[in-house]
N, C-alpha and C. Protein backbone atom coordinates (compact mmCIF):
# COMPACT_ATOMS: atom_id res chain seq x y z
N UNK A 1 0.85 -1.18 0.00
CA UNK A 1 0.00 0.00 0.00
C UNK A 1 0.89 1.23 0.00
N UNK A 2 0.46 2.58 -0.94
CA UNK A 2 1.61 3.65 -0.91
C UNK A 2 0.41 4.34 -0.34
N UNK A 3 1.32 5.30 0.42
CA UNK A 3 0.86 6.29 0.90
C UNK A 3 0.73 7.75 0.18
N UNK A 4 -0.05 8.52 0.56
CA UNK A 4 -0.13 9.49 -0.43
C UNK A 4 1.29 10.93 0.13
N UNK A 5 1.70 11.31 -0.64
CA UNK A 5 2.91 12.14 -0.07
C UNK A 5 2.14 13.45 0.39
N UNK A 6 3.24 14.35 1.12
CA UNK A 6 2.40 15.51 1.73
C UNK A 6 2.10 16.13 0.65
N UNK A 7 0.96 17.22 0.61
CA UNK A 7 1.28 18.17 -0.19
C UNK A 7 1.90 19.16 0.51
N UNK A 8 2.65 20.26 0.29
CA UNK A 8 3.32 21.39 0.69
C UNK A 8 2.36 22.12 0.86
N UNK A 9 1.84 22.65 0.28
CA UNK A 9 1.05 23.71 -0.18
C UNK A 9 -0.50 24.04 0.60
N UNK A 10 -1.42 22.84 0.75
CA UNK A 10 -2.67 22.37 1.28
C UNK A 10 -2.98 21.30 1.84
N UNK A 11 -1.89 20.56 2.04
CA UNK A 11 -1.98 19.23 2.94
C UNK A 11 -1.19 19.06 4.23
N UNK A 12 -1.45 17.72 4.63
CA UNK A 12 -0.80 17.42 6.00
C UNK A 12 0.74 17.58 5.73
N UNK A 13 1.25 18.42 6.07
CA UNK A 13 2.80 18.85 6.25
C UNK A 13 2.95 20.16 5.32
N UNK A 14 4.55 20.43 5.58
CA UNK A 14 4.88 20.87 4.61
C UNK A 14 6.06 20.93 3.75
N UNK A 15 6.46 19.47 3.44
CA UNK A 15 7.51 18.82 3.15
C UNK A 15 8.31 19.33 3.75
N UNK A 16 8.62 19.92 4.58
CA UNK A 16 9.86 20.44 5.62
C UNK A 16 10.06 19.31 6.63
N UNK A 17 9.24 18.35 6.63
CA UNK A 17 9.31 17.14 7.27
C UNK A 17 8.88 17.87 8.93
N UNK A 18 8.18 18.75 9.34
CA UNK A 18 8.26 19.39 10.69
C UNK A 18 6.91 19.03 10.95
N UNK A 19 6.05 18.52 10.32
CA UNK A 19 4.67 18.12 10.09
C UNK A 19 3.65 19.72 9.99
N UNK A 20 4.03 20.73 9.77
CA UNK A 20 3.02 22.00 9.98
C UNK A 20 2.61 21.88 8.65
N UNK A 21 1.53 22.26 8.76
CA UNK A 21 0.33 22.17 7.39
C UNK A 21 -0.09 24.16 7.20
N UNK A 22 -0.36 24.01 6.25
CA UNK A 22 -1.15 25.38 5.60
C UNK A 22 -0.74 26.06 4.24
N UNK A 23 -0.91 27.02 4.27
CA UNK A 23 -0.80 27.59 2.85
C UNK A 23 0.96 28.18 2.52
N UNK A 24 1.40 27.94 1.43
CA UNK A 24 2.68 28.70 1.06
C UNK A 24 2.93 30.12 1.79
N UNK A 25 3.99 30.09 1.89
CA UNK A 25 3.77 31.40 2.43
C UNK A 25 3.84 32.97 1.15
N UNK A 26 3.17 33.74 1.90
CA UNK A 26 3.21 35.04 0.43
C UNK A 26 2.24 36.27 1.30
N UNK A 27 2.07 37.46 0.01
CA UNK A 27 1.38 37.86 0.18
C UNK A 27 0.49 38.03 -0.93
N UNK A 28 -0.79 39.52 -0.74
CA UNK A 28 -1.77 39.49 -1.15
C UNK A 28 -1.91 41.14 -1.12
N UNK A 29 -2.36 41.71 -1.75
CA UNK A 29 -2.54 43.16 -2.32
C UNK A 29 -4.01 42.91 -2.46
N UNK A 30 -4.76 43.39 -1.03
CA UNK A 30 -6.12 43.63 -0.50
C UNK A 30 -6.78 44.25 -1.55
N UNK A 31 -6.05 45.96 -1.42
CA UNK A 31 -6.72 47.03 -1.92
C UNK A 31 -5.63 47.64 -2.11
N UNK A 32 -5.60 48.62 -3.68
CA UNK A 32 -4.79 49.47 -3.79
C UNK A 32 -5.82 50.40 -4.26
N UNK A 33 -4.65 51.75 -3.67
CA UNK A 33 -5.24 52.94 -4.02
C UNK A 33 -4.19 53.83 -4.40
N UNK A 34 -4.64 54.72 -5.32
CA UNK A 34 -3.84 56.05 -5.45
C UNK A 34 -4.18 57.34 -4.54
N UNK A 35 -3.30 57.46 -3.50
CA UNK A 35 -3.67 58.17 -2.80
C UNK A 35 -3.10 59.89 -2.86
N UNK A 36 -1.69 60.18 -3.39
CA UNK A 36 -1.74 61.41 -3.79
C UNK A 36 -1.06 61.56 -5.11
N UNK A 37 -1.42 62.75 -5.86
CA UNK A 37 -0.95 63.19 -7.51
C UNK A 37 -0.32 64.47 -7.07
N UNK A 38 0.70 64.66 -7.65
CA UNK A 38 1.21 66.36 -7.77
C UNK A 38 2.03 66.33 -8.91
N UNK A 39 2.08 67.90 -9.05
CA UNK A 39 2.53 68.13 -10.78
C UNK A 39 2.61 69.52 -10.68
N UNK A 40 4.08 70.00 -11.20
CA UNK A 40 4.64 71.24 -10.85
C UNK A 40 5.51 71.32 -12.27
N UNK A 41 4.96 72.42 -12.98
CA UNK A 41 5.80 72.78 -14.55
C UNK A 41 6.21 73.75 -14.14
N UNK A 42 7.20 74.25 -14.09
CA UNK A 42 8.44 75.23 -14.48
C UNK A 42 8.05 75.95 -16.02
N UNK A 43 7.48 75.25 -16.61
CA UNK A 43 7.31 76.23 -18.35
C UNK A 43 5.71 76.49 -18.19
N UNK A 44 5.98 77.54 -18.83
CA UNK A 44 4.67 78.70 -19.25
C UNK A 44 3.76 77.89 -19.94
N UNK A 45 2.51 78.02 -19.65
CA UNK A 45 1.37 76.71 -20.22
C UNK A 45 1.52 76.79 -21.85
N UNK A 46 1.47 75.87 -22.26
CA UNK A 46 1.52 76.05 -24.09
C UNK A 46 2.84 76.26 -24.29
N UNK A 47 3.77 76.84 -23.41
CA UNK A 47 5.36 76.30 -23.75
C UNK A 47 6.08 74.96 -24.65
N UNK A 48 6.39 75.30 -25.87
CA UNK A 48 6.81 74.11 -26.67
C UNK A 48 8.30 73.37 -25.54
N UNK A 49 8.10 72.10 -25.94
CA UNK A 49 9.12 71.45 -25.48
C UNK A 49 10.18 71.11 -26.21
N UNK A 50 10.96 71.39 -26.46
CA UNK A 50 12.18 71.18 -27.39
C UNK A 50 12.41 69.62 -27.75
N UNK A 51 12.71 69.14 -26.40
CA UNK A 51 13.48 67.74 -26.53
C UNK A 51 12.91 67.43 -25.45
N UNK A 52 13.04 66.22 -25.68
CA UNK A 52 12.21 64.78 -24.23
C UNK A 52 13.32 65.48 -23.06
N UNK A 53 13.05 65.54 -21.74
CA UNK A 53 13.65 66.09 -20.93
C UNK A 53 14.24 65.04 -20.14
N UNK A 54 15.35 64.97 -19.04
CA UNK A 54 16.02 64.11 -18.65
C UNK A 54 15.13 64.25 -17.53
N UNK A 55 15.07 62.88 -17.24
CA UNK A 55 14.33 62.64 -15.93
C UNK A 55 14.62 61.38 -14.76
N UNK A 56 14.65 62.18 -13.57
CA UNK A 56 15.27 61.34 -12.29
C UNK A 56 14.43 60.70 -12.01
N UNK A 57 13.81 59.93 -11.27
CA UNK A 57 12.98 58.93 -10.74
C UNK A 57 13.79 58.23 -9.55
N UNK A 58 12.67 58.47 -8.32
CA UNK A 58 13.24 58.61 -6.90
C UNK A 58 11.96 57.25 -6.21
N UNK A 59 12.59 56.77 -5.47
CA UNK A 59 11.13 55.45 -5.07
C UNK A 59 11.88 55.68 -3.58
N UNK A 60 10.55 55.70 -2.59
CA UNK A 60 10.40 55.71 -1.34
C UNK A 60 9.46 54.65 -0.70
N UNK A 61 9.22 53.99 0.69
CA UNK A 61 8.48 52.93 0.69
C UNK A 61 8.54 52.80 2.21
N UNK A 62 7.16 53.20 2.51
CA UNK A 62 7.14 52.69 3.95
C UNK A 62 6.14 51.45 4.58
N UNK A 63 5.84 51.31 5.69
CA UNK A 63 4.56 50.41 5.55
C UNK A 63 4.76 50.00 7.83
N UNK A 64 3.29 50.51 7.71
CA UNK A 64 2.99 49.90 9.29
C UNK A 64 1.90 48.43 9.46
N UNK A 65 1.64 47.84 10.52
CA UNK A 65 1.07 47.22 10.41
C UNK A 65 -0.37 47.19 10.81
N UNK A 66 -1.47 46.39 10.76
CA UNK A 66 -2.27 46.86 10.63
C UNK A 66 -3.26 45.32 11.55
N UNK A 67 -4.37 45.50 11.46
CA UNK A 67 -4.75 43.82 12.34
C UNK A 67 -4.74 42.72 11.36
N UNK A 68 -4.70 41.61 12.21
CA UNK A 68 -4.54 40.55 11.70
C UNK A 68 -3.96 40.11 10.82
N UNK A 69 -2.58 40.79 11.04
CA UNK A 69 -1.50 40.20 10.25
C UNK A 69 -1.41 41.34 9.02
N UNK A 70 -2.51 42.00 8.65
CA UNK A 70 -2.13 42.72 7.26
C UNK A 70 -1.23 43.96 7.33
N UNK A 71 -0.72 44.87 6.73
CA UNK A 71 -0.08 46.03 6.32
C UNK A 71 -0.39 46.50 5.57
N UNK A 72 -0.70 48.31 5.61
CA UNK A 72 -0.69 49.32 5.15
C UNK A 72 0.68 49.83 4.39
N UNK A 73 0.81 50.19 3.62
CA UNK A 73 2.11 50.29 2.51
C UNK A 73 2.29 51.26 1.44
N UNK A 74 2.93 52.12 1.50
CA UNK A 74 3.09 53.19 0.83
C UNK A 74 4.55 52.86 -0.16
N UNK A 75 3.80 53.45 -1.67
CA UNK A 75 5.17 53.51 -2.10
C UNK A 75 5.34 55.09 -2.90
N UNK A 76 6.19 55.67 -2.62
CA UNK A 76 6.24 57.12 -3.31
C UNK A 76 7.14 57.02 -4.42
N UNK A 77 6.51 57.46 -5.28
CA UNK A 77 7.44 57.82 -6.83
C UNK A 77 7.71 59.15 -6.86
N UNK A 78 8.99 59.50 -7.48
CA UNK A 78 8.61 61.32 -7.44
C UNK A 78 10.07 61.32 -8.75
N UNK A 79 9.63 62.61 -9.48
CA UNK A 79 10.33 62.50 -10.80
C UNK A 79 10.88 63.80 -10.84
N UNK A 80 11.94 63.90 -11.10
CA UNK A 80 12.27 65.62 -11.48
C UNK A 80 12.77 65.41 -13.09
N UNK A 81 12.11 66.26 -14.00
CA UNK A 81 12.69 66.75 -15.39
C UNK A 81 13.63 67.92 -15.55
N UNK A 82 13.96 67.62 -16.43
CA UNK A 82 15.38 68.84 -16.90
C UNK A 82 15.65 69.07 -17.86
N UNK A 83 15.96 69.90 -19.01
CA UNK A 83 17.04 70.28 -19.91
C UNK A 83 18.47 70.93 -19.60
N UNK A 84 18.77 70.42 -19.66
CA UNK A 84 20.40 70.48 -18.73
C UNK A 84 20.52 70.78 -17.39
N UNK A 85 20.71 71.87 -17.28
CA UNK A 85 20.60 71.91 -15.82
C UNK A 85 19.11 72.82 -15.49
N UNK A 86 18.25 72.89 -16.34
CA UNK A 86 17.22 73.71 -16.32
C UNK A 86 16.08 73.20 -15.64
N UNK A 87 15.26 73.35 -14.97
CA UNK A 87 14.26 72.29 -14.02
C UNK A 87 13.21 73.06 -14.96
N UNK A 88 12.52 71.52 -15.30
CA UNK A 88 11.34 71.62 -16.37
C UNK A 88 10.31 71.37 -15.40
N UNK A 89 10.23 70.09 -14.31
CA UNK A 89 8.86 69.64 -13.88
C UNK A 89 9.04 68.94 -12.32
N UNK A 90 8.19 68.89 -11.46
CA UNK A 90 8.41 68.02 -10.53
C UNK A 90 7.34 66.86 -10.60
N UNK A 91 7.45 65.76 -10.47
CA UNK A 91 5.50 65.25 -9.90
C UNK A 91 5.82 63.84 -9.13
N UNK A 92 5.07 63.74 -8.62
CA UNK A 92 5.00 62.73 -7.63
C UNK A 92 3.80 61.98 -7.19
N UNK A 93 4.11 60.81 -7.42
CA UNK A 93 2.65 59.42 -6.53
C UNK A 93 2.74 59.35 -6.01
N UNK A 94 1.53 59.03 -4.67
CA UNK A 94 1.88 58.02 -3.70
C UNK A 94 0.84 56.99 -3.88
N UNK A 95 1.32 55.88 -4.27
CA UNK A 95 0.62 54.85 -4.45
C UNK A 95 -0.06 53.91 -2.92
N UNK A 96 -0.77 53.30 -2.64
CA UNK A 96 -1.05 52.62 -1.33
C UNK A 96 -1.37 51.60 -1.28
N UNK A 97 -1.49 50.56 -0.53
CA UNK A 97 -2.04 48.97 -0.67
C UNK A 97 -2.12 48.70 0.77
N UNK A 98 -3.80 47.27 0.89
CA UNK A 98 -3.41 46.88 2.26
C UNK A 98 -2.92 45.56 1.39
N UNK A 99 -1.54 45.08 2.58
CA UNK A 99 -1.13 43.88 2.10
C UNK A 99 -1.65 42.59 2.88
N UNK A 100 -1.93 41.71 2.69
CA UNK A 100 -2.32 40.71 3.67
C UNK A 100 -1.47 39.28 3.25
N UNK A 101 -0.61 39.02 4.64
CA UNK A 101 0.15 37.69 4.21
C UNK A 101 -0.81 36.11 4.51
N UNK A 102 -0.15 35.42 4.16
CA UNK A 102 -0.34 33.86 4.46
C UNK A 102 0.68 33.23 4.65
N UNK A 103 0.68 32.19 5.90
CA UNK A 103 1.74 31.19 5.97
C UNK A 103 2.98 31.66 6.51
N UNK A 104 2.59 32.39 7.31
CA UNK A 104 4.18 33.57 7.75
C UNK A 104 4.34 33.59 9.16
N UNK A 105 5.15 33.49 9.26
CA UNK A 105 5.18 33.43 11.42
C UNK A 105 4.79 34.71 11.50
N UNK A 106 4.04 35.42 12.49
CA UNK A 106 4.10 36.99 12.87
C UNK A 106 5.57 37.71 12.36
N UNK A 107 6.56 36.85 13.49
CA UNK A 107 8.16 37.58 13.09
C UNK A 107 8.60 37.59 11.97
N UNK A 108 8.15 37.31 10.68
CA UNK A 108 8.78 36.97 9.55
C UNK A 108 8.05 37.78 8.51
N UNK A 109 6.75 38.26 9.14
CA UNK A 109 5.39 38.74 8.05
C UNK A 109 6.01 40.13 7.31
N UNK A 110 6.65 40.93 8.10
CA UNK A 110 7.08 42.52 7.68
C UNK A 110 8.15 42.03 7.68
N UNK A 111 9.12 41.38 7.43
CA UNK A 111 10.13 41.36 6.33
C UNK A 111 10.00 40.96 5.18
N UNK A 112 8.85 39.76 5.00
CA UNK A 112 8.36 39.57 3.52
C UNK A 112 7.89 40.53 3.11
N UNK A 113 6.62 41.35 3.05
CA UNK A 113 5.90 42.45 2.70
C UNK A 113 7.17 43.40 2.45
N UNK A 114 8.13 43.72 3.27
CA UNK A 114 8.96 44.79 3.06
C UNK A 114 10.07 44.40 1.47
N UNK A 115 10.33 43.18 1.56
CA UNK A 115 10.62 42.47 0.51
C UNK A 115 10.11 42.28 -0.96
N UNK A 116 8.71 42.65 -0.70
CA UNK A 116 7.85 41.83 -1.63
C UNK A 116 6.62 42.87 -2.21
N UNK A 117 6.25 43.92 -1.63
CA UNK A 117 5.49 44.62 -1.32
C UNK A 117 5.46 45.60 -2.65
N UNK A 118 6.87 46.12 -2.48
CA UNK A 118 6.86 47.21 -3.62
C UNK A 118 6.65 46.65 -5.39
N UNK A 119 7.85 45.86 -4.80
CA UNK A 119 7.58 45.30 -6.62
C UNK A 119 6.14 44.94 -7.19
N UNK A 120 5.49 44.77 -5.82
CA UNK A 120 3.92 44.31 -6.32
C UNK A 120 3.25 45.50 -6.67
N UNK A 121 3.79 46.88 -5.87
CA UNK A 121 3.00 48.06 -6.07
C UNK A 121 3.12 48.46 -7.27
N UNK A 122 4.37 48.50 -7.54
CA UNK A 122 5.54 49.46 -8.89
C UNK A 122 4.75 49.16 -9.86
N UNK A 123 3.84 48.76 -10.59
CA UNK A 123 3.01 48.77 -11.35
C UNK A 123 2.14 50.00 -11.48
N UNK A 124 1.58 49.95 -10.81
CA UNK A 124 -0.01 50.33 -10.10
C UNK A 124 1.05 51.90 -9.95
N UNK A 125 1.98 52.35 -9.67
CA UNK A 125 2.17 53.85 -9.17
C UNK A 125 3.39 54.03 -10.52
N UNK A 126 3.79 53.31 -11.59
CA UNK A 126 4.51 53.52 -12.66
C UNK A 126 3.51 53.91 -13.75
N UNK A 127 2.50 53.01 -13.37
CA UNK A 127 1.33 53.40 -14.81
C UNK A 127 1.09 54.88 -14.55
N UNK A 128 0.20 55.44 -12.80
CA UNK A 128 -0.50 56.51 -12.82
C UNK A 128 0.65 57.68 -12.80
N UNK A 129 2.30 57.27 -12.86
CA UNK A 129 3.03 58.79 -13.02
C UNK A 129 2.84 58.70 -14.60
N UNK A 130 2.93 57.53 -15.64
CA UNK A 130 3.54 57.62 -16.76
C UNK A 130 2.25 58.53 -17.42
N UNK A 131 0.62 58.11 -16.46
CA UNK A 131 -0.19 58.84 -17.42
C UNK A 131 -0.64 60.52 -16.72
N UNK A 132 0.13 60.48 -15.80
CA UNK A 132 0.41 62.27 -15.13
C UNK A 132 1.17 62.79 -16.46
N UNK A 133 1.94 62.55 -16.42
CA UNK A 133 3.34 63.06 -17.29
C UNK A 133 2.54 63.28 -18.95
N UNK A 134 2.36 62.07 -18.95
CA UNK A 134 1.62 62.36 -20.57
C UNK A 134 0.27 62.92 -20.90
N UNK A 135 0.05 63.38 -19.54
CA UNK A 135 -1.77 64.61 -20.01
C UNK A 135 -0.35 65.61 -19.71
N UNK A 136 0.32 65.91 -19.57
CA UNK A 136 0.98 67.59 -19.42
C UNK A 136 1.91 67.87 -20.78
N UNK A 137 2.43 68.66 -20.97
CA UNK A 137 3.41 68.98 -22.11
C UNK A 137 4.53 67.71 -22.09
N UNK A 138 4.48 67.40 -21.05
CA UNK A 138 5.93 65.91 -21.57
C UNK A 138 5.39 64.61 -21.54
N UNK A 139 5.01 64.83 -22.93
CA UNK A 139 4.30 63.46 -23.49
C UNK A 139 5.29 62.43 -23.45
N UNK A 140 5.64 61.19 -23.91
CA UNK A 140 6.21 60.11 -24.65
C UNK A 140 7.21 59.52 -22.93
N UNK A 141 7.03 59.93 -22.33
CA UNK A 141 7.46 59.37 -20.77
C UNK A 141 7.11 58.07 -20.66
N UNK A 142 8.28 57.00 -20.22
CA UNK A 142 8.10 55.82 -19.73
C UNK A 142 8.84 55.38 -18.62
N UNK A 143 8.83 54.79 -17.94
CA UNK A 143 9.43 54.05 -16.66
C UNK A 143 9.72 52.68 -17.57
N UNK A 144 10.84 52.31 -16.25
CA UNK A 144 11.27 51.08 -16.43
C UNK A 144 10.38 50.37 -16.01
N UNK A 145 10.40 48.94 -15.97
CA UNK A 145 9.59 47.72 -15.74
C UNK A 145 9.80 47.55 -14.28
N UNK A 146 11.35 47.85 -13.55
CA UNK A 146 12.06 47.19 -12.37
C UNK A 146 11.53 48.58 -11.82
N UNK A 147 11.35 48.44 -10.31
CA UNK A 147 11.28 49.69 -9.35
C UNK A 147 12.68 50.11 -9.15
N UNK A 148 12.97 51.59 -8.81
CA UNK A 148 14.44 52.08 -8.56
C UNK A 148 14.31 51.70 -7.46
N UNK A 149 15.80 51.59 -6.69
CA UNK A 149 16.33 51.89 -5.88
C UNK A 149 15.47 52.25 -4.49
N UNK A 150 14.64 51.49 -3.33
CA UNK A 150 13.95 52.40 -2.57
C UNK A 150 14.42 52.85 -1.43
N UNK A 151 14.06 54.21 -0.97
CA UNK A 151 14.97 54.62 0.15
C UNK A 151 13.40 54.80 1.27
N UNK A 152 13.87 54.57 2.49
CA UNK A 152 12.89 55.14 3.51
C UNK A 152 12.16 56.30 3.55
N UNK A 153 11.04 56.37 3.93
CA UNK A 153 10.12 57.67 3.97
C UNK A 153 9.80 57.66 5.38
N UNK A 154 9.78 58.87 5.44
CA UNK A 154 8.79 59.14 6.91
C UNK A 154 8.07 59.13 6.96
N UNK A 155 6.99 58.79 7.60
CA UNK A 155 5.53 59.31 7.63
C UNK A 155 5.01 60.10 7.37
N UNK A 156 5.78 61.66 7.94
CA UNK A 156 5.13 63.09 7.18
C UNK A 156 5.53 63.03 5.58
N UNK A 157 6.47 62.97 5.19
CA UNK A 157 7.15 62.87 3.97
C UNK A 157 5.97 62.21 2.90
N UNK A 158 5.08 61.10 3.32
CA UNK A 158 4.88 60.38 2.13
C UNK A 158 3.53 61.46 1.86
N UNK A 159 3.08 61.94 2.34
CA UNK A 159 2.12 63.03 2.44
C UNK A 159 2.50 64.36 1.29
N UNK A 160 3.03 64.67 1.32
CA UNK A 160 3.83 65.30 0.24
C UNK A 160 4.33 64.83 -0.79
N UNK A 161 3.55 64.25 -2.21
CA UNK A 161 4.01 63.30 -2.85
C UNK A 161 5.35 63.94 -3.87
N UNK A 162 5.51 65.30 -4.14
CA UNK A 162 5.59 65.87 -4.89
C UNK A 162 7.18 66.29 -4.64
């Protein structure tokens, strides 16, 4: 007679041989929202644009927790344009999500999410700068696919998307 093997995933164990059962571990993007837009031109309205302008792209990312395991999660985009050293534009997202994990010890839950969180957002706050940028005079704007670089935000900070 064979026995049936664990499943990992939804069955008795979780091939870790430790016998704990439940779901993979991960998360889950509850609800997202766009929570702030800003947009600051430096050129005179109807100002022609010469040339596509050089543009920085800055990613910030905070996140508290929230009950039962889920998190609140901010990710801030913020862009400065230029022609040389000339400041064309500022604008800035703040994108938001509740995250909700599975399969995660408490101690382990906000380092996944902190891990895992943004790249899930960077979508969702790359689309709504790319289509800020392209209702204003600097049309043809794209982001990369990968999120930059993220640095810490403060709490007051993410409030100020701009």
């Amino acid at each position: 007679m064979t026995m049936p093997s664990p499943d990992p995933v939804n069955g008795a164990g979780n091939g870790a041989g430790n016998g704990a059962t439940g779901t993979a571990p991960g998360i889950e993007l509850a609800a997202v929202l766009l929570r702030a837009v800003r947009f600051e031109s430096q050129l005179d309205l109807g100002a022609p644009v010469s040339a596509p302008p050089q543009v920085a792209v800055t990613a910030g990312y905070q996140q508290e927790p929230l009950a039962n395991g889920a998190f609140a999660v901010v990710l801030v985009l913020r862009a400065v344009g230029r022609a040389g050293e000339a400041p064309l534009f500022t604008a800035g997202i703040e994108q938001t999500a509740v995250v909700k994990t599975a399969g995660l010890a408490a101690g382990e839950a906000a380092d996944w999410v902190a891990a895992r969180a943004p790249a899930r957002l960077y979508p969702y706050a790359r689309q709504a700068l790319e289509d800020l940028l392209g209702n204003s005079q600097f049309t043809g704007f794209r982001l990369g696919v990968s999120c930059p670089p993220l640095v810490p935000v403060a709490a007051g900070d993410a409030a100020a998307a701009g």
